[in-house]
PDB file of N, CA and C in Angstrom:
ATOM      1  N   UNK A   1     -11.092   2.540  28.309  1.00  0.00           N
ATOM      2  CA  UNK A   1      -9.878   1.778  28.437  1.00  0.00           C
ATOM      3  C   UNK A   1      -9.396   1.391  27.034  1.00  0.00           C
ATOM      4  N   UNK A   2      -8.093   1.885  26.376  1.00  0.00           N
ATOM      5  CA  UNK A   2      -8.189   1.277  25.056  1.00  0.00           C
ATOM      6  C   UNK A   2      -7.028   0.125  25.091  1.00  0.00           C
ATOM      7  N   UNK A   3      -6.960  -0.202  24.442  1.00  0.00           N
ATOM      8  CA  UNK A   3      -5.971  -1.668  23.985  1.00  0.00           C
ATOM      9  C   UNK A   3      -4.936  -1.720  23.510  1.00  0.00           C
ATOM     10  N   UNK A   4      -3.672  -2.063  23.459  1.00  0.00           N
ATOM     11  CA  UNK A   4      -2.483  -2.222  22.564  1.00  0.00           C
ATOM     12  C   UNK A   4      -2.877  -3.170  21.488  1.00  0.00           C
ATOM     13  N   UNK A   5      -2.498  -2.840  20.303  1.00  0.00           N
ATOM     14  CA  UNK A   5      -2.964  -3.619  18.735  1.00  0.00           C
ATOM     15  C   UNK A   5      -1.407  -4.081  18.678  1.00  0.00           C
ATOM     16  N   UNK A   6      -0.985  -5.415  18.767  1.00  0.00           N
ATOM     17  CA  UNK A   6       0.503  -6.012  18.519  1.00  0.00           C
ATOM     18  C   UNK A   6       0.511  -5.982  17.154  1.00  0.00           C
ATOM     19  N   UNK A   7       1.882  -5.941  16.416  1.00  0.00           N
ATOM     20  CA  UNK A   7       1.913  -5.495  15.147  1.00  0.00           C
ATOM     21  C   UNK A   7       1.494  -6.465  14.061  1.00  0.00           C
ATOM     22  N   UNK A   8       1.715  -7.598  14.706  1.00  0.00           N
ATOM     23  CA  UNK A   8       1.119  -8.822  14.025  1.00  0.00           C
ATOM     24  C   UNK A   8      -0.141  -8.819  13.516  1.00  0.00           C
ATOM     25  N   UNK A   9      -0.916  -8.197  14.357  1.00  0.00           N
ATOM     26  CA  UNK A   9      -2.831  -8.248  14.220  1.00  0.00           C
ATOM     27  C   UNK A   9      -2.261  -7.159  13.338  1.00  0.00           C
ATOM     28  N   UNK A  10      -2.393  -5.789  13.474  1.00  0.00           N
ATOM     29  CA  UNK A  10      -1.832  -4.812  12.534  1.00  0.00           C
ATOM     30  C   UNK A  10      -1.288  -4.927  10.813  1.00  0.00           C
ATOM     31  N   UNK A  11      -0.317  -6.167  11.214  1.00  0.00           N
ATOM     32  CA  UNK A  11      -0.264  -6.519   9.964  1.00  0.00           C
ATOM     33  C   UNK A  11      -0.834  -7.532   8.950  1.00  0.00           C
ATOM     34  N   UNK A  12      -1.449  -8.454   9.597  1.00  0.00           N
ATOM     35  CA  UNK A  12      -2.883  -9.350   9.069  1.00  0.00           C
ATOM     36  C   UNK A  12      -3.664  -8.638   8.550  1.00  0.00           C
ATOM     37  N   UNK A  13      -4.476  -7.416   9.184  1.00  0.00           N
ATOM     38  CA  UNK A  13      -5.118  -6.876   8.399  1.00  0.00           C
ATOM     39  C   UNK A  13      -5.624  -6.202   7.562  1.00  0.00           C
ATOM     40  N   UNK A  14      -3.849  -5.161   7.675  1.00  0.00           N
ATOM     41  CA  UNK A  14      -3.209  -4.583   6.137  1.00  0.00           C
ATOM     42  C   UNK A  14      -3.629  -4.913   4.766  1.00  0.00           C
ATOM     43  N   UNK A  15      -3.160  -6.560   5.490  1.00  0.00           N
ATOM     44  CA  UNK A  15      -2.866  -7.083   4.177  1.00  0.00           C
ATOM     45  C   UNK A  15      -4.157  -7.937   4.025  1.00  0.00           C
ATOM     46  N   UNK A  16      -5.485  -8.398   4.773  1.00  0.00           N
ATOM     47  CA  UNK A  16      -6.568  -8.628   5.260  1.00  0.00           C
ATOM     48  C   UNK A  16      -6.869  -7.525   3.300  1.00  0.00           C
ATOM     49  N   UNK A  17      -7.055  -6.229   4.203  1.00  0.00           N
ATOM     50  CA  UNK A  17      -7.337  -4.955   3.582  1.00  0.00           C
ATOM     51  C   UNK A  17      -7.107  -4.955   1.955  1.00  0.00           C
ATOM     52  N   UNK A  18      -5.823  -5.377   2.139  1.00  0.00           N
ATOM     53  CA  UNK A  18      -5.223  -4.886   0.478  1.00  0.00           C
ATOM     54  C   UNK A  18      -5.822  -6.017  -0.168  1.00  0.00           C
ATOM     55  N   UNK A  19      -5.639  -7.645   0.106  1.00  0.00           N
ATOM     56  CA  UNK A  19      -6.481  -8.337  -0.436  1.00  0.00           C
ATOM     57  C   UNK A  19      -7.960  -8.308  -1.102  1.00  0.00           C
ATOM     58  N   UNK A  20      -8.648  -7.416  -0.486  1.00  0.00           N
ATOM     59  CA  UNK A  20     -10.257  -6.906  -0.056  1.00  0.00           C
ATOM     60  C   UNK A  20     -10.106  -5.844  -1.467  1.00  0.00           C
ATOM     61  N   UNK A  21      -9.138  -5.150  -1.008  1.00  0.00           N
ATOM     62  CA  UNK A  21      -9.071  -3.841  -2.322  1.00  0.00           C
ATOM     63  C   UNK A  21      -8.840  -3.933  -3.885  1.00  0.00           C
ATOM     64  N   UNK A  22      -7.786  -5.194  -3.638  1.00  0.00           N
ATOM     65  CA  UNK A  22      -7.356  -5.773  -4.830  1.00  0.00           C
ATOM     66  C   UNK A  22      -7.977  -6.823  -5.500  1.00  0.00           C
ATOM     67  N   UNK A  23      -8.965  -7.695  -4.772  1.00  0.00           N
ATOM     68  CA  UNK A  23      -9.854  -8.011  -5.606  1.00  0.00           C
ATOM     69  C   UNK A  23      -9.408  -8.854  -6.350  1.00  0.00           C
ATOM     70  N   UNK A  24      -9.425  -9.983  -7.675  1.00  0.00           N
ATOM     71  CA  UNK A  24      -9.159 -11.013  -8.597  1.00  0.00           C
ATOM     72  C   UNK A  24      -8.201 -10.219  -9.219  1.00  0.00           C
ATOM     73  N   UNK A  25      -7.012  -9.692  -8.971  1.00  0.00           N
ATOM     74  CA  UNK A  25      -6.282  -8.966  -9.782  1.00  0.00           C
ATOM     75  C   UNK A  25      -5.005 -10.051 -10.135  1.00  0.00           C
ATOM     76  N   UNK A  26      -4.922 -10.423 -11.452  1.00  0.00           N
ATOM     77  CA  UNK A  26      -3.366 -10.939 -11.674  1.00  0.00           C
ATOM     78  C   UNK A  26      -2.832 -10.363 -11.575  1.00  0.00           C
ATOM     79  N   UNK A  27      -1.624 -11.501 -11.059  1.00  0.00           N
ATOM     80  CA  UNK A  27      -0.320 -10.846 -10.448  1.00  0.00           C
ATOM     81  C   UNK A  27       0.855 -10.163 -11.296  1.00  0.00           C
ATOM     82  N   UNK A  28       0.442 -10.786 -12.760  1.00  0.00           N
ATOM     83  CA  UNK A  28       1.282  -9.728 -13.637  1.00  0.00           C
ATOM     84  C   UNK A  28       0.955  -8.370 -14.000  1.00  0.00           C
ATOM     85  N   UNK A  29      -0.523  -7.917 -13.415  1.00  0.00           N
ATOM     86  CA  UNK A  29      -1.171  -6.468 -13.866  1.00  0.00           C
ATOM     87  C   UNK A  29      -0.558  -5.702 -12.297  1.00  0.00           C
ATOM     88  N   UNK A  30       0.141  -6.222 -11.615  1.00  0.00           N
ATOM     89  CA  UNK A  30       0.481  -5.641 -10.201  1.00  0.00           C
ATOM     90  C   UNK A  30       1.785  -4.586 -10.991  1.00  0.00           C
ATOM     91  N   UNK A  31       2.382  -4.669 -11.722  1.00  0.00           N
ATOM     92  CA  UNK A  31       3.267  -3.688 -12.280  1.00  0.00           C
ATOM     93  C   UNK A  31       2.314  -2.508 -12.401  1.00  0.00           C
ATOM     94  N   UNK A  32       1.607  -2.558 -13.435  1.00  0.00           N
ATOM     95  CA  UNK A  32       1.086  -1.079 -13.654  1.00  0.00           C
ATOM     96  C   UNK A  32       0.805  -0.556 -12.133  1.00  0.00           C
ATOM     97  N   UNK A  33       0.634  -1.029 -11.183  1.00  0.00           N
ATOM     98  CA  UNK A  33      -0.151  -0.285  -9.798  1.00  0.00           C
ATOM     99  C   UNK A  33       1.621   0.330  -9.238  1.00  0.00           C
ATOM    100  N   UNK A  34       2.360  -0.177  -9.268  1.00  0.00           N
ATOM    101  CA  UNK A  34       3.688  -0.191  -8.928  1.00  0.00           C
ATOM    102  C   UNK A  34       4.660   0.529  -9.448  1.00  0.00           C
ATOM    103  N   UNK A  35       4.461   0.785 -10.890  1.00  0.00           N
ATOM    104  CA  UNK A  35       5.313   1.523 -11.594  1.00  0.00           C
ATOM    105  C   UNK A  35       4.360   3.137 -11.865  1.00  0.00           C
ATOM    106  N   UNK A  36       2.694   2.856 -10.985  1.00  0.00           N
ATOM    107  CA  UNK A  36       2.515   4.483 -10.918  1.00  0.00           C
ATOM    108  C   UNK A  36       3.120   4.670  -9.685  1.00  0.00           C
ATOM    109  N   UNK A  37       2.728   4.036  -8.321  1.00  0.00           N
ATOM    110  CA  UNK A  37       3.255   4.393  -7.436  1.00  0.00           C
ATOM    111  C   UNK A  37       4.745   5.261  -7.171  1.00  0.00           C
ATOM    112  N   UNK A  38       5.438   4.287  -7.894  1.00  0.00           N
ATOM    113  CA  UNK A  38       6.845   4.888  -8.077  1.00  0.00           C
ATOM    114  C   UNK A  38       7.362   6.022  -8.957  1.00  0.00           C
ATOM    115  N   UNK A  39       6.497   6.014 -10.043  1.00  0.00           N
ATOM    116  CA  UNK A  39       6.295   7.858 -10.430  1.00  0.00           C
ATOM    117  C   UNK A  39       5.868   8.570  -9.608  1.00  0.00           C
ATOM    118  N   UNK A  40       4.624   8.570  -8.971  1.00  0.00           N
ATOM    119  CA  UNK A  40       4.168   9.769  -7.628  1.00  0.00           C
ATOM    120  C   UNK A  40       5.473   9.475  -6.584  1.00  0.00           C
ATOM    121  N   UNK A  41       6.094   8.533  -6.214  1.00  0.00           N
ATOM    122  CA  UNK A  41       7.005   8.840  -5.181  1.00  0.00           C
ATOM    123  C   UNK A  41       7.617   9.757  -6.129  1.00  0.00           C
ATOM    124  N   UNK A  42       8.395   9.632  -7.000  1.00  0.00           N
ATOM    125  CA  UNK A  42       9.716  10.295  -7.625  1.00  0.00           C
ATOM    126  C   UNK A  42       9.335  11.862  -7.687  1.00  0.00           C
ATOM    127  N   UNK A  43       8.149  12.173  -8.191  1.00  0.00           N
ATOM    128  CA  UNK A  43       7.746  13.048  -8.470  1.00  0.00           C
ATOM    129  C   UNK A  43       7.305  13.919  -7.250  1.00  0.00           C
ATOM    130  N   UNK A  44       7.445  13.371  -6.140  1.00  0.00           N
ATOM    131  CA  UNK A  44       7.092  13.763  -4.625  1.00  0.00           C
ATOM    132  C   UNK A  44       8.428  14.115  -3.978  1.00  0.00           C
ATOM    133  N   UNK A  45       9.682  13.472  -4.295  1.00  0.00           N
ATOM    134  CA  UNK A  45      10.552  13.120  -4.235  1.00  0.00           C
ATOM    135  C   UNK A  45      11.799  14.630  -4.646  1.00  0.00           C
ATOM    136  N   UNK A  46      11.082  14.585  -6.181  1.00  0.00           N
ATOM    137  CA  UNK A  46      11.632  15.483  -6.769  1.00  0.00           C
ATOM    138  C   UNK A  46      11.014  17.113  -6.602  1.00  0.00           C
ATOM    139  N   UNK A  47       9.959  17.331  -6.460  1.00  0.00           N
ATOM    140  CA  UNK A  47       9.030  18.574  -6.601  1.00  0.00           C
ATOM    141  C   UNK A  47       8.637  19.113  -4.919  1.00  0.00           C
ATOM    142  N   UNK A  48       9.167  18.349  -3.692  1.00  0.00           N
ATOM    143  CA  UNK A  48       8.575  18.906  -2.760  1.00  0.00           C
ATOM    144  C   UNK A  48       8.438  20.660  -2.286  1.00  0.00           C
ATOM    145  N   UNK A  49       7.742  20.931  -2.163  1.00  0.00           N
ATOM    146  CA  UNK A  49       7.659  22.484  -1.427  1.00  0.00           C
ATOM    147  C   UNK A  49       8.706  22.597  -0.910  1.00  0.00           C
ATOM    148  N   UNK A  50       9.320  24.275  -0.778  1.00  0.00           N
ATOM    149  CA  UNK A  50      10.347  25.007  -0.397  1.00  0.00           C
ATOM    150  C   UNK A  50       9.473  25.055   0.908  1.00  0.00           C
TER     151      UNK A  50
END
């Protein structure tokens, strides 16, 4: 029998998660994680397969 997960629980533990991942990180070193991200989008963005 499985369960419906409401998005709420879903999203608690996202962010549960990312907390866990991220660890004592200042919040001004959150750029560098952000400004790679947004190169691999662009670059995903820009280069996709024919």
């Amino acid at each position: 029998m499985s369960q419906k997960l409401s998005l709420e629980t879903l999203e608690s533990w996202l962010w549960e998660s990312a907390n866990i991942m991220r660890g004592s990180i200042d919040s001004s070193d959150f750029k560098n994680y952000i400004f790679g991200l947004i190169f691999l989008k662009r670059f995903n963005d820009v280069f996709q397969p024919a």
